[in-house]
Protein backbone atom coordinates (compact mmCIF):
# COMPACT_ATOMS: atom_id res chain seq x y z
CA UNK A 1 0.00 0.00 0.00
CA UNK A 2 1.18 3.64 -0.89
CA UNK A 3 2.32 5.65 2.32
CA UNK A 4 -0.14 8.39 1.42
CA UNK A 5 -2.80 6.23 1.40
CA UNK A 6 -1.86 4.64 5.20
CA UNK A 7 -1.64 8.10 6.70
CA UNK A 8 -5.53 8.34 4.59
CA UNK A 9 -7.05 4.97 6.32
CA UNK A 10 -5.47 5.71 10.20
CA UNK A 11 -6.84 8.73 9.55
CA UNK A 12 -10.37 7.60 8.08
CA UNK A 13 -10.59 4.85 10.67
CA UNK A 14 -9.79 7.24 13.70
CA UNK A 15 -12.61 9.65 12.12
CA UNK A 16 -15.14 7.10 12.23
CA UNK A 17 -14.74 5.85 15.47
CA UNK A 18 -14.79 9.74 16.68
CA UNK A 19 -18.17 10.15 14.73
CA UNK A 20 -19.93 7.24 15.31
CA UNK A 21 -19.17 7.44 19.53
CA UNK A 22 -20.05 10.88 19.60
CA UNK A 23 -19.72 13.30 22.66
CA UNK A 24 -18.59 16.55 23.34
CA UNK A 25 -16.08 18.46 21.80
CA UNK A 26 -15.57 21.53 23.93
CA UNK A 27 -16.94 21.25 27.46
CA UNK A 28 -17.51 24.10 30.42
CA UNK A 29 -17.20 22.33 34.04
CA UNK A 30 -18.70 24.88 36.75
CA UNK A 31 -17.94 23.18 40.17
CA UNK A 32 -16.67 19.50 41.59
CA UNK A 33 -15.56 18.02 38.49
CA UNK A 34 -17.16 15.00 39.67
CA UNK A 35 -20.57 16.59 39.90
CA UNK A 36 -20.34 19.63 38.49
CA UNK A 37 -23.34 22.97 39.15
CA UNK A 38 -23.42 23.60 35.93
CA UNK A 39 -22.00 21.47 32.38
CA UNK A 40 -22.29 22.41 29.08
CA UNK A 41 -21.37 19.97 26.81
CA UNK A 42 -20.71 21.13 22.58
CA UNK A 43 -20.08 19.09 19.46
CA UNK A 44 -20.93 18.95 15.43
CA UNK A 45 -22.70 15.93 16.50
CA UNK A 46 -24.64 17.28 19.48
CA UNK A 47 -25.16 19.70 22.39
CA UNK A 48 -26.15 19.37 25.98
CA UNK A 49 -27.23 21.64 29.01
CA UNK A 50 -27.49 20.77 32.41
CA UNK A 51 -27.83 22.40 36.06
CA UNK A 52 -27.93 20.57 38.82
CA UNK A 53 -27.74 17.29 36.61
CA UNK A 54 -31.31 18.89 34.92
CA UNK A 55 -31.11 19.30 31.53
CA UNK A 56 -31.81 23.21 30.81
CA UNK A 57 -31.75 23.46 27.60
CA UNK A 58 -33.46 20.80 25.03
CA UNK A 59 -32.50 21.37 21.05
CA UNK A 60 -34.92 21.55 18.62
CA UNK A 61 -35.93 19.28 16.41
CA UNK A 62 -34.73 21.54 13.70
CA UNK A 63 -31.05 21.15 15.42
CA UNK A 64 -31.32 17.54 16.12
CA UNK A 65 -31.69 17.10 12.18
CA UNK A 66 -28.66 19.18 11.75
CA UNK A 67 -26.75 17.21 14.11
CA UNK A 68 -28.02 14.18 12.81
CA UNK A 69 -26.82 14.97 9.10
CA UNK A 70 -23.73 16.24 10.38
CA UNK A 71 -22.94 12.97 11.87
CA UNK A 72 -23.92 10.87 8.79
CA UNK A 73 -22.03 13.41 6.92
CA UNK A 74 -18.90 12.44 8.66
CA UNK A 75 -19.42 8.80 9.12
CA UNK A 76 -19.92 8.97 5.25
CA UNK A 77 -16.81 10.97 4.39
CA UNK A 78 -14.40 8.68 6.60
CA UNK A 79 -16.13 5.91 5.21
CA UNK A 80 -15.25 6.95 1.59
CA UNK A 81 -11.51 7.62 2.74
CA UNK A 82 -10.90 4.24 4.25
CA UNK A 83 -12.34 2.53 0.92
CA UNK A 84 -10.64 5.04 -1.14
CA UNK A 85 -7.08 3.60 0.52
CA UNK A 86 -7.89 0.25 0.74
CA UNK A 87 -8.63 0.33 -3.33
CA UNK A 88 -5.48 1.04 -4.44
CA UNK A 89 -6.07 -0.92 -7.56
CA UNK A 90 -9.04 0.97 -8.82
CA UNK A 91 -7.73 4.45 -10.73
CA UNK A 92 -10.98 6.05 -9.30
CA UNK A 93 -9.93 5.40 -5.31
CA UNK A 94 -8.60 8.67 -5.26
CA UNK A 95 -11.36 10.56 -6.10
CA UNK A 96 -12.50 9.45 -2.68
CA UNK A 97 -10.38 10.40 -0.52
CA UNK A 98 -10.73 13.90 1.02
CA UNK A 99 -9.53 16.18 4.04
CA UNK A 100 -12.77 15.70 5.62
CA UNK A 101 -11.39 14.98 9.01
CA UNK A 102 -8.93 18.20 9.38
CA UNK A 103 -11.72 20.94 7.24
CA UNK A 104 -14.32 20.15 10.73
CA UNK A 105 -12.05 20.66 13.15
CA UNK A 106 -10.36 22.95 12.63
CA UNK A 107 -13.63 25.21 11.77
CA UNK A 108 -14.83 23.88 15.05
CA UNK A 109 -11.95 25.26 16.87
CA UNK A 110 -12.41 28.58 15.10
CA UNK A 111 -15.81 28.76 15.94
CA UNK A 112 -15.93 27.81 19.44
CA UNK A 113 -13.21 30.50 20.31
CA UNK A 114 -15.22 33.24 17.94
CA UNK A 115 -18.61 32.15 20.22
CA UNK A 116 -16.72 32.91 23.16
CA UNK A 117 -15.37 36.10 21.95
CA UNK A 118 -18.83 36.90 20.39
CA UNK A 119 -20.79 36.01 23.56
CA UNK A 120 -18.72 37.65 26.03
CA UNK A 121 -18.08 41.30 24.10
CA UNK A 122 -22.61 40.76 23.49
CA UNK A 123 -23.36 40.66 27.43
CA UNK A 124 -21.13 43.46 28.26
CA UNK A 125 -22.66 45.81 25.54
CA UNK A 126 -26.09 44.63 25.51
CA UNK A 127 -26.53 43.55 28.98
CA UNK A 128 -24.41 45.40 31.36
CA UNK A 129 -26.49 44.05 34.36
CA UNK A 130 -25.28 40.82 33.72
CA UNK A 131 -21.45 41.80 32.17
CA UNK A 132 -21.29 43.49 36.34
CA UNK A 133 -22.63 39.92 37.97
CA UNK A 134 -20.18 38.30 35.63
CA UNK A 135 -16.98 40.30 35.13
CA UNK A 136 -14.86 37.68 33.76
CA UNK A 137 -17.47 35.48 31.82
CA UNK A 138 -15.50 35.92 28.76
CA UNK A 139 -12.60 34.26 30.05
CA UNK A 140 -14.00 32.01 31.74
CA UNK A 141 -15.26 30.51 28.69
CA UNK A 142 -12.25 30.77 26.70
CA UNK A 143 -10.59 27.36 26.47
CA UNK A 144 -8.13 26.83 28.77
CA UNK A 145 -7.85 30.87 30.34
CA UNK A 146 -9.25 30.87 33.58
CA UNK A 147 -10.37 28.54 35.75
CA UNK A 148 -12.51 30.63 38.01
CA UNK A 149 -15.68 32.45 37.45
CA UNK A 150 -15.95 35.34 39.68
CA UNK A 151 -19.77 36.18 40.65
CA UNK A 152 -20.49 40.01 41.84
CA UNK A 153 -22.79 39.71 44.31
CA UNK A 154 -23.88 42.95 45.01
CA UNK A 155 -26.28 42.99 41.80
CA UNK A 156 -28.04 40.05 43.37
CA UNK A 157 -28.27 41.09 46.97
CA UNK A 158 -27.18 44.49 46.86
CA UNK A 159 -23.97 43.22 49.44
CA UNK A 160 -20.95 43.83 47.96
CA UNK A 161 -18.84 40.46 48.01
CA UNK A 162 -17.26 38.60 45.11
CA UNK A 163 -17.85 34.61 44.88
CA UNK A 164 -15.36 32.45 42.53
CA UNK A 165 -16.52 29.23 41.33
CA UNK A 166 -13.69 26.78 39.96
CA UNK A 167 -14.45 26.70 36.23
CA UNK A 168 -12.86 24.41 33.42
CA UNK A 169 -13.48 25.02 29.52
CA UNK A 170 -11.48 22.80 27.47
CA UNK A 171 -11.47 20.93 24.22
CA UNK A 172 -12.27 17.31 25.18
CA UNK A 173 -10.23 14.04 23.93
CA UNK A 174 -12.86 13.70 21.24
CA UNK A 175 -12.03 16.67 19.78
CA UNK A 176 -8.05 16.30 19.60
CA UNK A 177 -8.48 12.93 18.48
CA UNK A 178 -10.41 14.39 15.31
CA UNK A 179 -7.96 16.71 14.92
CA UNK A 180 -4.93 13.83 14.92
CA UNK A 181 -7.13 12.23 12.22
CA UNK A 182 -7.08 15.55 9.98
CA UNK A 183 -3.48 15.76 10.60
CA UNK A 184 -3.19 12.09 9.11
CA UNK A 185 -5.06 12.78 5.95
CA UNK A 186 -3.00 16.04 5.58
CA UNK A 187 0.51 13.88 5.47
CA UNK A 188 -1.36 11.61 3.42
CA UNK A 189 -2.46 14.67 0.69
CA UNK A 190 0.89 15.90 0.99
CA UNK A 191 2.69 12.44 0.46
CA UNK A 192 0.16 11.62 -2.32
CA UNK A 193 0.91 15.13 -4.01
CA UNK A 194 4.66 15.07 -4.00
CA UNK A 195 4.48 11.34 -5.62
CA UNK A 196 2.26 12.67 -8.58
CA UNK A 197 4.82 15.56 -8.91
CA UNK A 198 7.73 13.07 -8.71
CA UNK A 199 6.07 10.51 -11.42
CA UNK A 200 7.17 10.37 -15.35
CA UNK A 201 4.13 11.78 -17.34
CA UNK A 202 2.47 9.51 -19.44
CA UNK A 203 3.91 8.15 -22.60
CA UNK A 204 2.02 8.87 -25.75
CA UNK A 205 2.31 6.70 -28.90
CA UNK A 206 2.25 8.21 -32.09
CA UNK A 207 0.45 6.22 -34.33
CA UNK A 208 2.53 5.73 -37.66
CA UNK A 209 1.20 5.75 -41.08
CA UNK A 210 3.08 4.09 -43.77
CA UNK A 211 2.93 5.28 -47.35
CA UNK A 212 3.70 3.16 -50.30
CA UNK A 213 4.16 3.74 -54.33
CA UNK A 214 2.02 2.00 -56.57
């Protein structure tokens, strides 16, 4: 088997066994980390709320369906890879392989750091009531920055005192193992692109056409 295409089926196979166990990608731990006050659990496959061990927040149907696609989506695309890498043979494997695994991510990543950006700057220009209660939300749900959240209590209670509640938002080992399998299918595009640069091009035959006198 090529070595682009082995770096293309660890990758596919560690893909599909991150998309069909599911679980959270990026997770925010208020409390014991045993039991925590408050989890909230985020992933392109699904999304979860809970206080108190109560789920808070239910998604819609609407978002279910997304997730649900999403998931297929992936399970599909790894799918593809690993039968793309296995066909070696076939001169049409390669149109299934694809960077699948790196492309969601990495726009996960993105996007969870932009929500946390977005959200925070939103409460302290929108809702100032809130942005005083919580003076370092944004931080607290940056991945990996804090690992308090500081609670005002004077807007509650009108007694000025400050409360800190250990904290914890981090990308879980789902996520970085989806990540290793986009790094895995990058060698492999690399690998497999330096090989087609270092190959002979084809050799054409001319087709000759013999003349003779009458």
């Amino acid at each position: 088997m090529e070595k682009s295409r082995v770096f293309y089926l660890v990758g596919g196979i560690l893909f599909l066994t991150v998309s069909a166990v599911g679980g959270a990608w990026w997770e925010l731990v208020a409390g014991d980390a045993s039991k925590p006050a408050l989890y909230v659990g985020f992933s392109p496959f699904e999304f979860k709320a809970e206080l108190l061990d109560t789920r808070v927040i239910n998604p819609s149907p609407l978002m279910n369906a997304l997730f649900t696609s999403e998931r297929l989506l992936a399970m599909l695309g790894s799918t593809t890879i690993i039968l793309g890498s296995l066909l070696q043979g076939k001169t049409w494997s390669r149109r299934l392989l694809n960077l699948r695994p790196l492309t969601m991510p990495v726009c996960f990543g993105i996007l969870t750091i932009a929500i946390a950006v977005v959200s925070a700057n939103m409460v302290q220009r929108f809702t100032p009531y809130v942005a005083q209660a919580l003076p370092n939300l944004g931080d607290a749900l940056m991945p990996y920055s804090s690992r308090y959240l500081t609670i005002n209590l004077h807007p509650f209670t009108g007694v000025n005192g400050l409360v800190k509640i250990r904290t914890e938002s981090r990308f879980t080992v789902q996520f970085w193992i989806a990540l290793i399998s986009g790094a895995f299918c990058l060698a492999g595009w690399i690998l497999g692109r330096k090989k087609a640069g270092t190959e002979p091009p084809p050799t054409r035959r001319l087709n000759t056409v013999c003349f003779t006198e009458d």
